[in-house]
Protein backbone atom coordinates (compact mmCIF):
# COMPACT_ATOMS: atom_id res chain seq x y z
CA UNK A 1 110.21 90.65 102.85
CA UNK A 2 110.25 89.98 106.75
CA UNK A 3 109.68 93.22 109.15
CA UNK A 4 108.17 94.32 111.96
CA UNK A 5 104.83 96.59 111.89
CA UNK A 6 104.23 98.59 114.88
CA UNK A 7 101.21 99.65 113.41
CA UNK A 8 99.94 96.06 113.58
CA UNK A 9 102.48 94.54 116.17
CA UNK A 10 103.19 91.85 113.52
CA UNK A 11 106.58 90.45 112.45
CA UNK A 12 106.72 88.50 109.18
CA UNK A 13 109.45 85.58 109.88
CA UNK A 14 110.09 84.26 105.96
CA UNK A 15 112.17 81.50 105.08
CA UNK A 16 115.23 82.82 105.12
CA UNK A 17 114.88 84.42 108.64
CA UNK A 18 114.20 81.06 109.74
CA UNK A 19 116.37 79.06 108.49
CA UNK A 20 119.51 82.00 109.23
CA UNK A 21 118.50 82.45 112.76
CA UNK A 22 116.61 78.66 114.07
CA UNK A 23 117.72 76.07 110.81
CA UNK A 24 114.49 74.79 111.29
CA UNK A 25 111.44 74.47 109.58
CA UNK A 26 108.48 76.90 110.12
CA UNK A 27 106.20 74.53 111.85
CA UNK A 28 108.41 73.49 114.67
CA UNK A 29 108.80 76.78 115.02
CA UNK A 30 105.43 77.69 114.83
CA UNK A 31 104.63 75.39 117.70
CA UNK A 32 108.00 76.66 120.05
CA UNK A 33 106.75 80.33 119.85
CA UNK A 34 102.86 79.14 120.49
CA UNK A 35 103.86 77.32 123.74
CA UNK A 36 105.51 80.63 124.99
CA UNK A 37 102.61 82.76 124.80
CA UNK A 38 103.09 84.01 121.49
CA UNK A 39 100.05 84.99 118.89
CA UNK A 40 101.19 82.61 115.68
CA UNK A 41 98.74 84.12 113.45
CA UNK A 42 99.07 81.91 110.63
CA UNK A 43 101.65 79.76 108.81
CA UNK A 44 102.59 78.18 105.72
CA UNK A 45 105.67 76.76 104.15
CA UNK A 46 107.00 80.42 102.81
CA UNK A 47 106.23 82.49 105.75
CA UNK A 48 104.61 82.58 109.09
CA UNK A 49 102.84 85.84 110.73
CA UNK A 50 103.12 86.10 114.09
CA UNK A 51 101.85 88.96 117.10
CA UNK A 52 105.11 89.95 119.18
CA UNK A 53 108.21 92.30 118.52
CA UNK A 54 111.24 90.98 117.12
CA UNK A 55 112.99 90.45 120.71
CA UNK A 56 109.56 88.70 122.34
CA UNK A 57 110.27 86.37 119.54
CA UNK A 58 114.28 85.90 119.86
CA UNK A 59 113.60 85.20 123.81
CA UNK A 60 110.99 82.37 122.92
CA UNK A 61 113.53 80.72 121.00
CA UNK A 62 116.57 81.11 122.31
CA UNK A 63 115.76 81.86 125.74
CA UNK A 64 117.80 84.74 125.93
CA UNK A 65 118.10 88.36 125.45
CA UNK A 66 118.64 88.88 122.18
CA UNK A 67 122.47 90.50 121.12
CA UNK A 68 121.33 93.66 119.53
CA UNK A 69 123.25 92.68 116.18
CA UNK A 70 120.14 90.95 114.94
CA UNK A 71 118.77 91.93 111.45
CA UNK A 72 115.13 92.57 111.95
CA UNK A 73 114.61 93.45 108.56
CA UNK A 74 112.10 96.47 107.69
CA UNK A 75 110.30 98.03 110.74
CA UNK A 76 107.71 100.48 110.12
CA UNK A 77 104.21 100.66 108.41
CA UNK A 78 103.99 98.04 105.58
CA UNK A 79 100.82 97.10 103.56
CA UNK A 80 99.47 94.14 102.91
CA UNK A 81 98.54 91.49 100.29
CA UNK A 82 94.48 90.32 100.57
CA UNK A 83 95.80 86.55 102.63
CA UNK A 84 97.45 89.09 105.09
CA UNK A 85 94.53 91.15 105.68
CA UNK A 86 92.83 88.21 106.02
CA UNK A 87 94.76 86.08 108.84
CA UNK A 88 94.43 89.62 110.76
CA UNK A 89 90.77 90.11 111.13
CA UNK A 90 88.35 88.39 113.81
CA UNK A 91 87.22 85.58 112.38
CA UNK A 92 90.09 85.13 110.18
CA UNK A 93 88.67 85.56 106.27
CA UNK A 94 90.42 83.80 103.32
CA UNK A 95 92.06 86.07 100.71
CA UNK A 96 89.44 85.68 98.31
CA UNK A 97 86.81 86.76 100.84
CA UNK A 98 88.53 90.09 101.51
CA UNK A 99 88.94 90.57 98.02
CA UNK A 100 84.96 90.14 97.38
CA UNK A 101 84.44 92.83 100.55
CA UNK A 102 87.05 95.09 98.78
CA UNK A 103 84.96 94.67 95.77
CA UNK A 104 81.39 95.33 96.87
CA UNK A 105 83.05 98.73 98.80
CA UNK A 106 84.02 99.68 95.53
CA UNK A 107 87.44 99.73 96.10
CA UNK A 108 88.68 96.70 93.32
CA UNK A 109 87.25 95.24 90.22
CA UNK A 110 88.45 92.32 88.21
CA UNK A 111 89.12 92.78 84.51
CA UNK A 112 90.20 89.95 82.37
CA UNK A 113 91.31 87.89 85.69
CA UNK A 114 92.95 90.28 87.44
CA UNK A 115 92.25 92.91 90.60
CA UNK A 116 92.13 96.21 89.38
CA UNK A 117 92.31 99.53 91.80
CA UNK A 118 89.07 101.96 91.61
CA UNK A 119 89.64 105.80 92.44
CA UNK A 120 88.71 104.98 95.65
CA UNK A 121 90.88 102.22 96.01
CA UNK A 122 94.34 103.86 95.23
CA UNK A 123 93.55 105.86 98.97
CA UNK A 124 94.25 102.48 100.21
CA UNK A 125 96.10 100.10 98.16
CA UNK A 126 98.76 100.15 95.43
CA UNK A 127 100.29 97.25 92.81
CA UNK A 128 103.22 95.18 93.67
CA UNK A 129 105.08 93.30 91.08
CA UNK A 130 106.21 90.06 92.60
CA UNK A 131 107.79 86.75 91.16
CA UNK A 132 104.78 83.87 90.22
CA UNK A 133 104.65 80.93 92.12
CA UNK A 134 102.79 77.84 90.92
CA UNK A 135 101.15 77.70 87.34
CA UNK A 136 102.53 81.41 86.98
CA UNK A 137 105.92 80.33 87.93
CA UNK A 138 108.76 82.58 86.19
CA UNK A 139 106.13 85.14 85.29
CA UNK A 140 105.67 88.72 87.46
CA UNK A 141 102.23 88.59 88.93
CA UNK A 142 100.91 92.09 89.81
CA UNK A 143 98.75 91.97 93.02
CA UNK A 144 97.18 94.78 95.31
CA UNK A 145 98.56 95.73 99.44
CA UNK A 146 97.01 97.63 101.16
CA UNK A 147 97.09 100.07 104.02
CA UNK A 148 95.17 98.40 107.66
CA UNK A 149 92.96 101.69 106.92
CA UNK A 150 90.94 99.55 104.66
CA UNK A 151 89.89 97.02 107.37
CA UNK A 152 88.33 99.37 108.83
CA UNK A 153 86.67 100.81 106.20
CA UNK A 154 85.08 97.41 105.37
CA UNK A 155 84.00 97.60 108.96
CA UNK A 156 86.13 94.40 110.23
CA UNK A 157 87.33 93.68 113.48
CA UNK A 158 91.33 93.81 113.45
CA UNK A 159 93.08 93.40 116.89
CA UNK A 160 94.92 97.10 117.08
CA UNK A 161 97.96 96.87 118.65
CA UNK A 162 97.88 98.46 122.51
């Protein structure tokens, strides 16, 4: 789901956003928003994180104000799947190193392959049902977001919006 966070200052661009609003592919774009200042956080062929507002964006790619009849899709706190968390701490951490920190704080535990949410960790994170990709294709995968409360918790170094 693409949205703005001002908790974060992060927009989520998906696929669909992009090809709607640019037709082009993420990388292109990727580069386009880079050379105009912009914070691309990370990118892959599904989605692309990136560290501006919805309009910073618009003007680095079209040039212009934007019209106001834009859809910027959900804007407001969101949480966060472990690869998120990740590409938003200094130095950026792979998913399954956040998911060992969440682990040794006691706030996860795997059972029979899976993350499962301690006491602890339902302050912070909750299960999202989401459509497999890959060798789970067609199945629902259950994962764990979580609030940017827990980065701090595990004591990591997040760039907090000004």
């Amino acid at each position: 789901m693409s949205g703005y966070d001002p908790a974060t200052g992060v927009f989520e661009l998906t696929a669909n956003n992009a090809r709607e609003w640019f037709g082009d592919a993420y990388d292109r774009i990727a580069k386009t928003l880079a050379k105009q200042g912009l914070d691309v956080l990370f990118v892959t062929d599904s989605f692309l994180l990136v560290r501006a507002t919805p309009r910073a964006i618009w003007i680095a790619l079209n040039g212009k104000p934007s019209t106001g009849k834009d859809k910027w899709g959900v804007i407001g706190p969101r949480r966060y799947a472990a690869l998120y968390l990740g590409h938003l701490v200094k130095p950026q951490l792979s998913a399954q190193a956040v998911n060992k920190l969440l682990d040794a704080a006691g706030l996860i535990f795997r059972d029979a392959g899976e993350w499962v949410l301690t006491a602890a960790g339902k302050r912070y994170g909750e299960y999202v049902s989401a459509a497999g990709k890959g060798v789970h294709s067609g199945d629902v995968v259950r994962t764990v977001h979580w609030d940017l409360g827990v980065l701090d918790v595990l004591g990591l170094d997040w760039p907090k919006p000004a």
